[in-house]
C-alpha atoms as a PDB file:
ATOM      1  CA  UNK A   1      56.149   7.075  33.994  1.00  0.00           C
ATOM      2  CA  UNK A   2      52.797   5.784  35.746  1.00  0.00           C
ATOM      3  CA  UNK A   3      51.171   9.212  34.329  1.00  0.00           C
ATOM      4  CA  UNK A   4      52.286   9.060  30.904  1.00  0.00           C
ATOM      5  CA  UNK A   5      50.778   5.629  30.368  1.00  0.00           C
ATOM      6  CA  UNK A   6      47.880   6.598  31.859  1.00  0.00           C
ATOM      7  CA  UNK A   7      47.794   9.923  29.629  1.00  0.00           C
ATOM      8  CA  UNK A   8      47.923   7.625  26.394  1.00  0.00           C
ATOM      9  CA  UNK A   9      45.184   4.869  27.984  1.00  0.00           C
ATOM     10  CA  UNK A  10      43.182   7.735  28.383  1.00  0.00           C
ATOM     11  CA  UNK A  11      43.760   9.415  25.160  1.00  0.00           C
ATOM     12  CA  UNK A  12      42.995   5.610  23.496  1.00  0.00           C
ATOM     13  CA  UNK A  13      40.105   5.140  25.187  1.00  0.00           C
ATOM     14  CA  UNK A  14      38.852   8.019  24.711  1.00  0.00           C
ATOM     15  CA  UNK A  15      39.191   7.419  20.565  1.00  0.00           C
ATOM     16  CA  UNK A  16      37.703   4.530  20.975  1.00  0.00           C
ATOM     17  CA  UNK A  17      34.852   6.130  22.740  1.00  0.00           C
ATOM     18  CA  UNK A  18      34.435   8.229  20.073  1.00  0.00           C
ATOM     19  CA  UNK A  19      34.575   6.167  17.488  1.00  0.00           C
ATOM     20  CA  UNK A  20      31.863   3.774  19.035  1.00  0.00           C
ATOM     21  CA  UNK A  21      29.422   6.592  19.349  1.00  0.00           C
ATOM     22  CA  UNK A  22      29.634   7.572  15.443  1.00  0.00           C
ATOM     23  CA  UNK A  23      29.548   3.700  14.580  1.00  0.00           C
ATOM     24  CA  UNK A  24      26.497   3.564  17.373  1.00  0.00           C
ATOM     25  CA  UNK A  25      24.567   7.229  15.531  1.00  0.00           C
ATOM     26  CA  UNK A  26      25.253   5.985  12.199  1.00  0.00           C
ATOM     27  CA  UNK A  27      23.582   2.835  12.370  1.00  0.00           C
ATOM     28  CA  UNK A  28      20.444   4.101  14.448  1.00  0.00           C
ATOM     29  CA  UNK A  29      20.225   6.747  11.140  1.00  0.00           C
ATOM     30  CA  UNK A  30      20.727   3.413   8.817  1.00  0.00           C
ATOM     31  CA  UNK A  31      17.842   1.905  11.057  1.00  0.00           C
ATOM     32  CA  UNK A  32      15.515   5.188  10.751  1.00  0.00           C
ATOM     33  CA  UNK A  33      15.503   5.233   7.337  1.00  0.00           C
ATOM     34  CA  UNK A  34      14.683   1.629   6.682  1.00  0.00           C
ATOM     35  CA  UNK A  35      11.648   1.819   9.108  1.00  0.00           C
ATOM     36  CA  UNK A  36      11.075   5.522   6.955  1.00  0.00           C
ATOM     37  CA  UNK A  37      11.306   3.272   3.566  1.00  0.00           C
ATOM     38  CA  UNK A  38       8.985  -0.092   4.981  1.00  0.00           C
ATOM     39  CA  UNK A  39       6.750   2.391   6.138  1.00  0.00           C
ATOM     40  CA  UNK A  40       6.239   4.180   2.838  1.00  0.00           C
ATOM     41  CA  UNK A  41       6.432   0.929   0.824  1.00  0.00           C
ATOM     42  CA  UNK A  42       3.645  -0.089   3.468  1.00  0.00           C
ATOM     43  CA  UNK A  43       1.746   2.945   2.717  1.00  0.00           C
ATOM     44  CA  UNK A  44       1.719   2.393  -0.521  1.00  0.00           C
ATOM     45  CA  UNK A  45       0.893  -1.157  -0.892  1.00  0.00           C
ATOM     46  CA  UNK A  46      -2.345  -0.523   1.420  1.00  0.00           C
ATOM     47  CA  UNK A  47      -3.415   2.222  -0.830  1.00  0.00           C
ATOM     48  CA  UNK A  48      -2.912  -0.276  -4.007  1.00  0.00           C
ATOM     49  CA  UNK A  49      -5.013  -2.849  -2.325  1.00  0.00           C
ATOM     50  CA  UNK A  50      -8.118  -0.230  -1.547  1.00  0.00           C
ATOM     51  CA  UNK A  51      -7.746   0.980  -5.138  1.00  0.00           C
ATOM     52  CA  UNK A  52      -8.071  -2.770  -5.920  1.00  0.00           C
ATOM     53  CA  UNK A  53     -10.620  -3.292  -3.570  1.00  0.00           C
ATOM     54  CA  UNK A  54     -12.809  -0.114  -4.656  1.00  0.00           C
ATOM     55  CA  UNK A  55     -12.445  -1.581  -8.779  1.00  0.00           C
ATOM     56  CA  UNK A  56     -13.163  -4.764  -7.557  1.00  0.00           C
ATOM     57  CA  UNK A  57     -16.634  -3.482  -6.019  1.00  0.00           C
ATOM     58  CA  UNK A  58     -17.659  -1.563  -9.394  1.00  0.00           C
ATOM     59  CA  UNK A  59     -16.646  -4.605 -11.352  1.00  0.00           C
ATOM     60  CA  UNK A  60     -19.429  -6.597  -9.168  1.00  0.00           C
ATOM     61  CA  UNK A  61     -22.027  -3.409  -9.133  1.00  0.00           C
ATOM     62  CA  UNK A  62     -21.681  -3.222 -12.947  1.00  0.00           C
ATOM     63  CA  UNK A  63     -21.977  -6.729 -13.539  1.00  0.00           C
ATOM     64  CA  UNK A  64     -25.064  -7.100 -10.890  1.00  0.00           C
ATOM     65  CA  UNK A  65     -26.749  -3.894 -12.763  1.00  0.00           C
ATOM     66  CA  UNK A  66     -26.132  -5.640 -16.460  1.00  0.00           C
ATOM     67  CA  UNK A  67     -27.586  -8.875 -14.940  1.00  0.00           C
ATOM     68  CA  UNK A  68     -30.784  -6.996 -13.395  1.00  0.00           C
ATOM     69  CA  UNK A  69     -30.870  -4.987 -16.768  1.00  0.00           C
ATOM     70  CA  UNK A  70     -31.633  -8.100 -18.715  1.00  0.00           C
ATOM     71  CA  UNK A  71     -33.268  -9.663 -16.573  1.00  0.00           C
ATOM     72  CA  UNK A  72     -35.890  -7.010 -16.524  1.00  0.00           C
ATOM     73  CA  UNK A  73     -35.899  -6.838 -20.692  1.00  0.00           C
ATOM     74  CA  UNK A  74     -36.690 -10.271 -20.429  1.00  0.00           C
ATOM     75  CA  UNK A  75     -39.359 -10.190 -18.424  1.00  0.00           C
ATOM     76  CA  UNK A  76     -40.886  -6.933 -20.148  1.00  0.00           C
ATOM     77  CA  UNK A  77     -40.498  -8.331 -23.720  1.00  0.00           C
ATOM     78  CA  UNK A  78     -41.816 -11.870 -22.498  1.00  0.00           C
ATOM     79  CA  UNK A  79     -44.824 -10.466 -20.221  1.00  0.00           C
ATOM     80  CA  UNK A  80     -45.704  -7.550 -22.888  1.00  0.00           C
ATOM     81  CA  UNK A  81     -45.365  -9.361 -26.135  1.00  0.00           C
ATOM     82  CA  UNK A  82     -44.473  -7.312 -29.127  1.00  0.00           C
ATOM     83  CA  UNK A  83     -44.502  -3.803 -27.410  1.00  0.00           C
ATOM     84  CA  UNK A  84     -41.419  -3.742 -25.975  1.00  0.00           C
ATOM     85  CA  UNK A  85     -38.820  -5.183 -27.991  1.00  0.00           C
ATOM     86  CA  UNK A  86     -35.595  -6.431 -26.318  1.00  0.00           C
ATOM     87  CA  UNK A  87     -33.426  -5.276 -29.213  1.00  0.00           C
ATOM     88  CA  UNK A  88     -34.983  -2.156 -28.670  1.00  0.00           C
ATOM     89  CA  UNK A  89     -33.862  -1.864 -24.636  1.00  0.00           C
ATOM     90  CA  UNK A  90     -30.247  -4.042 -25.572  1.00  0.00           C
ATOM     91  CA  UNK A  91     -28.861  -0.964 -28.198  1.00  0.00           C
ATOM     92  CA  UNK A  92     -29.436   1.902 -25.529  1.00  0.00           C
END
């Protein structure tokens, strides 16, 4: 009788085994495909903020640019008189 209860201990355990290493694979694949998902979000977000970052930097150059742009019509219409005309330089 001794070997038939250890038959069906050994059939349990083994089950149980079993079932512990699908619970065990399917949540290291549950756990992979988060990381897979932060990393991509990640990925993403970085690439949004250098976009940003790159717009950002032409916003300031084109601004800077305007500012030197009248600043030199200024002084060319002010040091120059009447031969340049800042309307003229302004509607190019």
């Amino acid at each position: 009788m001794l070997g038939f209860a250890a038959i069906i201990i050994f059939a349990v355990v083994k089950r149980l085994f079993s079932s512990i290493t699908v619970l065990i694979t399917l949540s290291l694949v549950g756990i992979i495909v988060m990381q897979v998902s932060w990393l991509k979000n990640l990925i993403k977000l970085k690439e949004d903020q250098v976009k940003q970052n790159i717009d950002n930097v032409y916003q300031t150059i084109s601004d800077e640019f305007g500012q030197r742009r009248e600043q030199l019509i200024n002084e060319a219409s002010r040091d120059y008189g009447t031969f340049f005309r800042k309307e003229d330089f302004l509607n190019r």
